[in-house]
Protein backbone atom coordinates (compact mmCIF):
# COMPACT_ATOMS: atom_id res chain seq x y z
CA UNK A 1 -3.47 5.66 -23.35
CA UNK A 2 -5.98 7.69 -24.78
CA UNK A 3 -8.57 4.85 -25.21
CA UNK A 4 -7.84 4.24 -21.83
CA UNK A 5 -8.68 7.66 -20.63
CA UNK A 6 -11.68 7.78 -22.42
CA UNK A 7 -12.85 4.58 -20.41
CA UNK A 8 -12.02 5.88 -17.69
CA UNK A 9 -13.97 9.23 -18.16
CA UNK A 10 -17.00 6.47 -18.94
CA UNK A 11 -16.41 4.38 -15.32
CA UNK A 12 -16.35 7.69 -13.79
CA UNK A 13 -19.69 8.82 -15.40
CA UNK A 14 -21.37 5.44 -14.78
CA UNK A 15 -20.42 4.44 -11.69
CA UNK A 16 -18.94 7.12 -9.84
CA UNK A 17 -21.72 9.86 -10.33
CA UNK A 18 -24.98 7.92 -9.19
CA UNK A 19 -23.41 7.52 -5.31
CA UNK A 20 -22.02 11.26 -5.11
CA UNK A 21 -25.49 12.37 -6.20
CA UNK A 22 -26.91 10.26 -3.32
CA UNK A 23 -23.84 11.44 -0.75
CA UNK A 24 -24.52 15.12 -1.67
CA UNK A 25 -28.19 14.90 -1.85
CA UNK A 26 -28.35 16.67 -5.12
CA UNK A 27 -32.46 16.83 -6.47
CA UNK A 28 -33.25 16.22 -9.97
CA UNK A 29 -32.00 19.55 -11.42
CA UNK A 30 -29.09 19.41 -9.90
CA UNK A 31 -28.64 15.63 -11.42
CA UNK A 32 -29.44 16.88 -14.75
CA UNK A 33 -26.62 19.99 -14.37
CA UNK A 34 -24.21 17.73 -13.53
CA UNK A 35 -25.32 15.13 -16.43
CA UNK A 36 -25.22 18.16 -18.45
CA UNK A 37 -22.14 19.38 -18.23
CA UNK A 38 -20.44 15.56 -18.15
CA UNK A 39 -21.91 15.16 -21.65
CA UNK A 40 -20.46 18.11 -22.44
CA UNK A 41 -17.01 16.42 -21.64
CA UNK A 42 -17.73 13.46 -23.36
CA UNK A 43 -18.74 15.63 -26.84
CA UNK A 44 -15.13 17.83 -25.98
CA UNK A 45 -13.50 15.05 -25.47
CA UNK A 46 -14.69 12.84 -28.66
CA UNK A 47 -14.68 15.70 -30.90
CA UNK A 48 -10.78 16.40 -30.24
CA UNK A 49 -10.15 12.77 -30.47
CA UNK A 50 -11.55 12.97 -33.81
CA UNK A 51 -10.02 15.73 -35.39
CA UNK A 52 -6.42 14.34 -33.66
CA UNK A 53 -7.45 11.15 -35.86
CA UNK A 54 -8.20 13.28 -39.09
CA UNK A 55 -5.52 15.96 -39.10
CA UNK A 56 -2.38 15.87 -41.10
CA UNK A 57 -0.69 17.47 -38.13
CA UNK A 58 -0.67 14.40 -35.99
CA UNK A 59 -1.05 11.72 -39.28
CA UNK A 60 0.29 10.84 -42.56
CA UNK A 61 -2.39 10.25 -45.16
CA UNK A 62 -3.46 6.60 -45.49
CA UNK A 63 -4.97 5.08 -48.45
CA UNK A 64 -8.55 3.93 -48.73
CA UNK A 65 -9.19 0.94 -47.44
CA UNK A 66 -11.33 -1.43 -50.08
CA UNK A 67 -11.67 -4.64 -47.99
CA UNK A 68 -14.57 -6.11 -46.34
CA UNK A 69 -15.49 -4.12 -43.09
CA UNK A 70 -18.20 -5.26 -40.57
CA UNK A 71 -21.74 -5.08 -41.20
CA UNK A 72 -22.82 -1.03 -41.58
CA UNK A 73 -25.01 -1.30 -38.33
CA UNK A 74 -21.45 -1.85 -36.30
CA UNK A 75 -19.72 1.22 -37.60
CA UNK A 76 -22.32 3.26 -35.48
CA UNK A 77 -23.08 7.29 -35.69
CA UNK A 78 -20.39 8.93 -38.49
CA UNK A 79 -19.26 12.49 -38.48
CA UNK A 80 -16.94 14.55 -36.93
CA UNK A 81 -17.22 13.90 -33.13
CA UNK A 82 -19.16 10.74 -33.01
CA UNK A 83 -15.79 7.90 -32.54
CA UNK A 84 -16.38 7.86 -28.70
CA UNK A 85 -20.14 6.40 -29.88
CA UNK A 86 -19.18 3.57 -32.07
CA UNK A 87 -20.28 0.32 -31.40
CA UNK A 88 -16.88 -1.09 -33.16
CA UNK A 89 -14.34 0.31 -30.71
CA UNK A 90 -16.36 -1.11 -27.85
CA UNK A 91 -15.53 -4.50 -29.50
CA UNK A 92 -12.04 -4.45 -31.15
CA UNK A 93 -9.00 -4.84 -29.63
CA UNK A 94 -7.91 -1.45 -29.03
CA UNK A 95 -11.79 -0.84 -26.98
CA UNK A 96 -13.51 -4.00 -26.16
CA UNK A 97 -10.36 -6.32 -25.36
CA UNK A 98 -8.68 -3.99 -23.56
CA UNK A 99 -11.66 -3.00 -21.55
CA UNK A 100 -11.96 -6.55 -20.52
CA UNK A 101 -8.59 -7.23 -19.53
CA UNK A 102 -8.43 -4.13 -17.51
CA UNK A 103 -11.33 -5.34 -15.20
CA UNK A 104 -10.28 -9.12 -15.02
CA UNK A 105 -6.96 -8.80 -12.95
CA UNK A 106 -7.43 -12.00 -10.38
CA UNK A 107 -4.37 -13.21 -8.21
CA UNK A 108 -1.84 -14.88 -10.37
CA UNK A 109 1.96 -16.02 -9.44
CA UNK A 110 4.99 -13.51 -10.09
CA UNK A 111 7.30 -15.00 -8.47
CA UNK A 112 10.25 -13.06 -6.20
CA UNK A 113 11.03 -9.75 -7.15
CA UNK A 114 14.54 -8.72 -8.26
CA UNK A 115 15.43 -6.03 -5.26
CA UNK A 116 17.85 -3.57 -6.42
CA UNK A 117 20.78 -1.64 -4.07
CA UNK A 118 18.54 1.57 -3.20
CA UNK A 119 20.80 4.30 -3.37
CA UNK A 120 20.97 6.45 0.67
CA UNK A 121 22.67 9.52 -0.16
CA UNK A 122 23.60 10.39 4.23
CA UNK A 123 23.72 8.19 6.92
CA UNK A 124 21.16 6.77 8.66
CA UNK A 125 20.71 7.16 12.34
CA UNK A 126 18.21 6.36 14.90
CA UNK A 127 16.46 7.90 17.26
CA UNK A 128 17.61 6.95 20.85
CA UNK A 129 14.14 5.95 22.20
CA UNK A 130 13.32 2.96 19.79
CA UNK A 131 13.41 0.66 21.94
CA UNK A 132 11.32 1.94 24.92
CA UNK A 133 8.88 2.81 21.58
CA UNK A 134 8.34 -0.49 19.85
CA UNK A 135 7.05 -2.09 23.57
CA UNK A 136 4.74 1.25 23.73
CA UNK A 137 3.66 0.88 20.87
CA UNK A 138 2.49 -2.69 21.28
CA UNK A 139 0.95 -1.68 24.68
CA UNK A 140 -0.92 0.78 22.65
CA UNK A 141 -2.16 -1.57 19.80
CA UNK A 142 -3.69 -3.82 22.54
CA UNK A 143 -5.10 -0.93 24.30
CA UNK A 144 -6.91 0.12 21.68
CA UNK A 145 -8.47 -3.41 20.83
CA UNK A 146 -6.41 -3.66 17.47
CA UNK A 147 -5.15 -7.03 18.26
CA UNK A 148 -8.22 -8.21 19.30
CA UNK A 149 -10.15 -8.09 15.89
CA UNK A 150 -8.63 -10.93 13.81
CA UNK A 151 -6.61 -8.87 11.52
CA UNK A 152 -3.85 -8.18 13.58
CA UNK A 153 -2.05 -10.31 16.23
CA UNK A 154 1.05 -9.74 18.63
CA UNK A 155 3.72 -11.03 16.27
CA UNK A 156 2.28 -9.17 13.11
CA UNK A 157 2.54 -6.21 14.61
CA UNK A 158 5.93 -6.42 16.13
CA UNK A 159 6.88 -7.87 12.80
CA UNK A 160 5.66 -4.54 11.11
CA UNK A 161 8.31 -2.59 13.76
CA UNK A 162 6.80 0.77 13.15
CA UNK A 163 8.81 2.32 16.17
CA UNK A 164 12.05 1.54 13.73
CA UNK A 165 10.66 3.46 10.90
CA UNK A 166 9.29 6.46 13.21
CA UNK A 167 13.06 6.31 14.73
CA UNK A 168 14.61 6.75 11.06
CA UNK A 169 12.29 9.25 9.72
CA UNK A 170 12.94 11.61 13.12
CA UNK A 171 16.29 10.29 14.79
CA UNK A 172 16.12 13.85 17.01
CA UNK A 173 12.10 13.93 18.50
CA UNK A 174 11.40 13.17 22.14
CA UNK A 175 10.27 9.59 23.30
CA UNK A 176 6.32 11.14 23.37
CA UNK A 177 6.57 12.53 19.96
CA UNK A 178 8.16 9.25 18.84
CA UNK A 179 5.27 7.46 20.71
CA UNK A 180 2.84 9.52 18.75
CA UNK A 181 4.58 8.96 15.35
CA UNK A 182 4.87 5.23 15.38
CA UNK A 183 1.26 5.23 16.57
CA UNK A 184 -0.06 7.35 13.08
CA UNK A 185 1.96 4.77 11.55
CA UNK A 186 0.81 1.43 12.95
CA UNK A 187 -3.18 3.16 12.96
CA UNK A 188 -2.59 4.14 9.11
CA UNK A 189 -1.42 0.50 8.22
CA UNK A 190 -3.93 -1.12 10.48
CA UNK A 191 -7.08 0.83 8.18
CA UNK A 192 -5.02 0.05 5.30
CA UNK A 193 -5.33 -3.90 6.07
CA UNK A 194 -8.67 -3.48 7.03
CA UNK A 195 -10.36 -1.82 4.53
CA UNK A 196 -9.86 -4.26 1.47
CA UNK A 197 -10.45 -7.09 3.64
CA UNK A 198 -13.76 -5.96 5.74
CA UNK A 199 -15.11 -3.59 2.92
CA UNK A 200 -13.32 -4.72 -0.08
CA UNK A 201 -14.06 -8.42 -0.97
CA UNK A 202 -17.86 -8.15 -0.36
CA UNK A 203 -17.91 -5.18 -1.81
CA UNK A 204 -19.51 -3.18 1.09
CA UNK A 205 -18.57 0.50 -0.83
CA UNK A 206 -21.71 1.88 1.50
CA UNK A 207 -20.49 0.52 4.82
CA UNK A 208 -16.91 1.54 3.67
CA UNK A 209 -18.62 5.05 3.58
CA UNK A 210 -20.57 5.29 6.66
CA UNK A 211 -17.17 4.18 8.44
CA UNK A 212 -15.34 6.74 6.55
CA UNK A 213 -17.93 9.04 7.93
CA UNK A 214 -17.30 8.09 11.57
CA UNK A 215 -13.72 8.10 11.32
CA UNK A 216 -14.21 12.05 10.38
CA UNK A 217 -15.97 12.48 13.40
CA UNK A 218 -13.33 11.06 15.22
CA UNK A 219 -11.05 14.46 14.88
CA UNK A 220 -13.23 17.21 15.82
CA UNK A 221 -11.21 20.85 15.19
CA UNK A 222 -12.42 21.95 18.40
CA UNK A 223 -11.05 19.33 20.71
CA UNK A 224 -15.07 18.24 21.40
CA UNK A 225 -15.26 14.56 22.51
CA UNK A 226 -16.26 12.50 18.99
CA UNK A 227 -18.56 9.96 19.42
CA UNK A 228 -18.51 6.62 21.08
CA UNK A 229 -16.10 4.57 19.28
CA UNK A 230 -17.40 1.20 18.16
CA UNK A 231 -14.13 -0.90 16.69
CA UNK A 232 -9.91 -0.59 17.06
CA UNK A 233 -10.00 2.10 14.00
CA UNK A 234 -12.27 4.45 15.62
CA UNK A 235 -10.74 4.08 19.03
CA UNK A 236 -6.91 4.62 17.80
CA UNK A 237 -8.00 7.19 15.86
CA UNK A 238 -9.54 9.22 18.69
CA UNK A 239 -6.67 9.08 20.53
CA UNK A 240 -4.07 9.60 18.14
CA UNK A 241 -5.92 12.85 17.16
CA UNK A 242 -6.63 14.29 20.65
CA UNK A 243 -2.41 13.44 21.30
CA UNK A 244 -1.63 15.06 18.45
CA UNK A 245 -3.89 18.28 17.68
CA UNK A 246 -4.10 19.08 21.49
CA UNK A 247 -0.88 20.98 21.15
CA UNK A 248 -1.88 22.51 17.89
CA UNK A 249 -3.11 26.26 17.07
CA UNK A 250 -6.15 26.36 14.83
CA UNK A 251 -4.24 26.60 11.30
CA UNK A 252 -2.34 23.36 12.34
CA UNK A 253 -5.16 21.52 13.45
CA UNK A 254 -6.90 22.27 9.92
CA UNK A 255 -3.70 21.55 7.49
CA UNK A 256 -3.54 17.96 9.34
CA UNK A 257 -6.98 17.58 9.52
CA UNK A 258 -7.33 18.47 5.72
CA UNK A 259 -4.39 15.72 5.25
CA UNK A 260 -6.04 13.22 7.20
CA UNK A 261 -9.46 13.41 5.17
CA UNK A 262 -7.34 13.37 1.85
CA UNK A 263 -6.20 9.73 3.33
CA UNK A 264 -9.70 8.91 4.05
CA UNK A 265 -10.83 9.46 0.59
CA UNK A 266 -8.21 7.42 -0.84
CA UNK A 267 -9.16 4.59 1.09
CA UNK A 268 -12.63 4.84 -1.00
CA UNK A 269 -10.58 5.30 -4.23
CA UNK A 270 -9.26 1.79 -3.63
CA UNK A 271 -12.14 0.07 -2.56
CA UNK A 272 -13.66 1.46 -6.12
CA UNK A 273 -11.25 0.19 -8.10
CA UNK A 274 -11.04 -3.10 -6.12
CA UNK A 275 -15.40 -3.30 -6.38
CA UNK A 276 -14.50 -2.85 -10.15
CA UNK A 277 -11.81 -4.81 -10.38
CA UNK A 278 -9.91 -2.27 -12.35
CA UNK A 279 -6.11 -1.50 -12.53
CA UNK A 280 -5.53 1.99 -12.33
CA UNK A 281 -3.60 3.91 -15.76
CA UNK A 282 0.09 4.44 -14.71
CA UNK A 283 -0.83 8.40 -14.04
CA UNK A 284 -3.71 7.60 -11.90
CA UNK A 285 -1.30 5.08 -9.87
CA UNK A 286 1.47 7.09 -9.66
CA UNK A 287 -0.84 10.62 -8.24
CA UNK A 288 -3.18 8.34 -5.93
CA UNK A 289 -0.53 6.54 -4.11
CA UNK A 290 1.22 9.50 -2.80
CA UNK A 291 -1.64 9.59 -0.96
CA UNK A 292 -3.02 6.02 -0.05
CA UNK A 293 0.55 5.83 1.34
CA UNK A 294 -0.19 8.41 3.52
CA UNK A 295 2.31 10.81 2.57
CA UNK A 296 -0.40 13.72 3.04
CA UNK A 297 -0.33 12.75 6.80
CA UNK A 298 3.24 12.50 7.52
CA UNK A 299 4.20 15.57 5.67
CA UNK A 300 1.86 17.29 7.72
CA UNK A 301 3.40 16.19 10.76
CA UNK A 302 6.68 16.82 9.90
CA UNK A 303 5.33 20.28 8.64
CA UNK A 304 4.24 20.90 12.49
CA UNK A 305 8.07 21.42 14.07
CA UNK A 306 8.41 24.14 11.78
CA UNK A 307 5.12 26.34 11.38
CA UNK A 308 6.46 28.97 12.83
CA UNK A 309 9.78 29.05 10.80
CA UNK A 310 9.41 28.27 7.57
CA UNK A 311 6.68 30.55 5.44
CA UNK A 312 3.61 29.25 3.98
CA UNK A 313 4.23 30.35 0.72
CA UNK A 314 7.61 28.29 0.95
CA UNK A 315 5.41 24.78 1.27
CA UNK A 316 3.26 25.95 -1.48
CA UNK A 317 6.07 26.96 -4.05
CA UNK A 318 5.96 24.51 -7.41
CA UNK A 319 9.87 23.98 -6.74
CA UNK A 320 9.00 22.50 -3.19
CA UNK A 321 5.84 20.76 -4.71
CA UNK A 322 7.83 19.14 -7.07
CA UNK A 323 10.29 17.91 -4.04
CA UNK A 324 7.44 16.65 -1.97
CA UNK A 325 6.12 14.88 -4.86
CA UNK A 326 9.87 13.21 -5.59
CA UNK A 327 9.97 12.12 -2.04
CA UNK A 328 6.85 10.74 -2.32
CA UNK A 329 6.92 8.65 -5.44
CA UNK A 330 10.61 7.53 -4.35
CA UNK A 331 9.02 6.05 -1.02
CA UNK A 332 6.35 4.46 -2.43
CA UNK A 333 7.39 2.72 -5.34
CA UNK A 334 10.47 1.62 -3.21
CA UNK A 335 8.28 0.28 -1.02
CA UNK A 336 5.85 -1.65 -3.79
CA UNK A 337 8.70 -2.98 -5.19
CA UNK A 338 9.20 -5.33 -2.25
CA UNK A 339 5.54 -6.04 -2.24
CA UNK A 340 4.88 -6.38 -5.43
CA UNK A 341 4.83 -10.20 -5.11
CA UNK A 342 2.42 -10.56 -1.95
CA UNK A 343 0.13 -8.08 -3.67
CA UNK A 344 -0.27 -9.86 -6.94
CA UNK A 345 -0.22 -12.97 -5.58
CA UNK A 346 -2.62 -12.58 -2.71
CA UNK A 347 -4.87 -9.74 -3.95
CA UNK A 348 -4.66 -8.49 -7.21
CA UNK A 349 -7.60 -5.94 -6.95
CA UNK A 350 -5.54 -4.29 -4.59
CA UNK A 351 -4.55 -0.68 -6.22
CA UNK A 352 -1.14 -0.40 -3.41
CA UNK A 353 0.68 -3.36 -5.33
């Protein structure tokens, strides 16, 4: 795990900091602060590995080793600090081989998934307007030209049934709110498909950005109309927003808005890791998905019934935190458990499988 960090500390500095110093503009001496500072990191970071490595708090005395090592130009820079430098780890197997396979995940069979009994402590009940909602919500998805793009058809999205999901997760809203709902559901899946396929697999991480971009633009705080849309994501994102904030104050607008752009980001996150063919470290996985499942966005929403009841300090308590975050792992990895198989099978780069 820790040689796994460290790499990922290294991706981060090579390939993550030259396009945020382009995004943000930054001129050369504010490249060479941030530079600074990362080295900084890196000499932290090394240093403390090495004295782990060296004190008898964390090992037992070992005996010298007398056999023949590799050739002295391999070993790299000694001293205390210098292990994150040496030319060796790259290319054993706890650096080098590990390094490799974590970049060279390609679609392989699995085969079916063994689906465990998933334990519903109450009973499930359903909202009384699914069924005027799922033919809404179709009407909606052709409105807005998402059926018309080649990623989605008629029977995929009636085979997706968002209205059902919407009806479970609020069996008590009205039919409009249930509208709504569904549609933040079908949009969020809809970019979700879209983005690995249009932006991943050619590895268009600009384009990904300059849509990211416009899809900001899309849910102006003031209500202001965004800008011509141009594609299905734009357009049902417009309208979603301008459905849903309308009613808002200005603190409610901002907590969803500030939940929607954490979404957005995400969806960059993935296409990273997919452009680098990387699979994330467990604790990356397990903090990111919360998010690229769009938990952010319907906690938010659900959030908005009850502004004016519940306390802010209540949502930002570690205790309720900590529930949030339960909820949001249990959903998730209950829901990549059943598609586990299509995701390894199909597209391996993906970061949701």
């Amino acid at each position: 795990m820790i040689t796994s960090r460290l790499q990922q500390f290294e991706s981060t500095f090579f390939s993550e900091l030259p396009a945020l110093f382009a995004e943000k503009g930054l001129g050369p001496d504010g490249v060479l602060a941030v530079l600074t500072y990362a080295r900084g990191l890196q000499d932290w970071q090394s240093g403390g590995h090495e004295w782990h490595m060296r004190s008898s708090r964390y090992t037992k005395a070992r005996p010298n080793r007398t056999e023949a090592g590799p050739p002295g130009w391999l070993h790299g820079p000694s001293g205390l600090g210098t292990t994150g430098a040496s030319v060796k780890a790259l290319l054993d197997v706890t650096g080098g081989a590990r390094r490799r396979r974590r970049h060279a995940n390609v679609p392989h069979p699995v085969g079916s998934s063994v689906i465990p009994e998933f334990y519903l402590p109450y009973r499930n009940v359903l909202n009384p307007h699914l069924a005027g909602a799922r033919e809404r919500l179709i009407e909606w998805n052709r409105e807005m030209g998402i059926l018309d793009e080649g990623i989605w058809w008629e029977e995929k999205a009636r085979g997706y049934d968002f209205a059902l999901c919407s009806a479970g997760i609020d069996p008590r809203c009205s039919a409009q709110a249930l509208d709504i709902s569904a549609g933040w559901l079908s949009w969020g899946t809809y970019a979700d498909d879209l983005y690995p396929l249009v932006f991943g697999t050619p590895r268009a991480l600009a384009a990904a950005r300059a849509q990211t971009q416009r899809l900001r633009a899309c849910m102006p705080l003031d209500l202001s109309a965004p800008p011509p849309a141009v594609n299905a994501m734009e357009r049902g994102l417009a309208d979603l927003w301008r459905r849903t904030a309308a009613p808002m104050g200005t603190r409610g607008r901002e907590m969803f808005r500030s939940a929607m752009d954490q979404v957005l980001d995400s969806r960059l996150w993935e296409l990273d890791k997919q452009a680098a063919n990387r699979v994330p470290d467990p604790v990356d996985y397990l903090e990111m998905r919360r998010v690229t499942f769009g938990s952010p966005m319907t906690i938010s929403l659900a959030r908005m019934a009850h502004m004016d009841v519940v306390p802010e300090q209540v949502y930002g308590s570690s205790a309720m935190q900590s529930l949030q975050a339960a909820a949001f792992d249990h959903s998730a990895v209950m829901n990549d458990v059943f598609s586990y198989q299509k995701e390894a099978e199909t597209r391996a780069s993906c970061t949701t499988c």
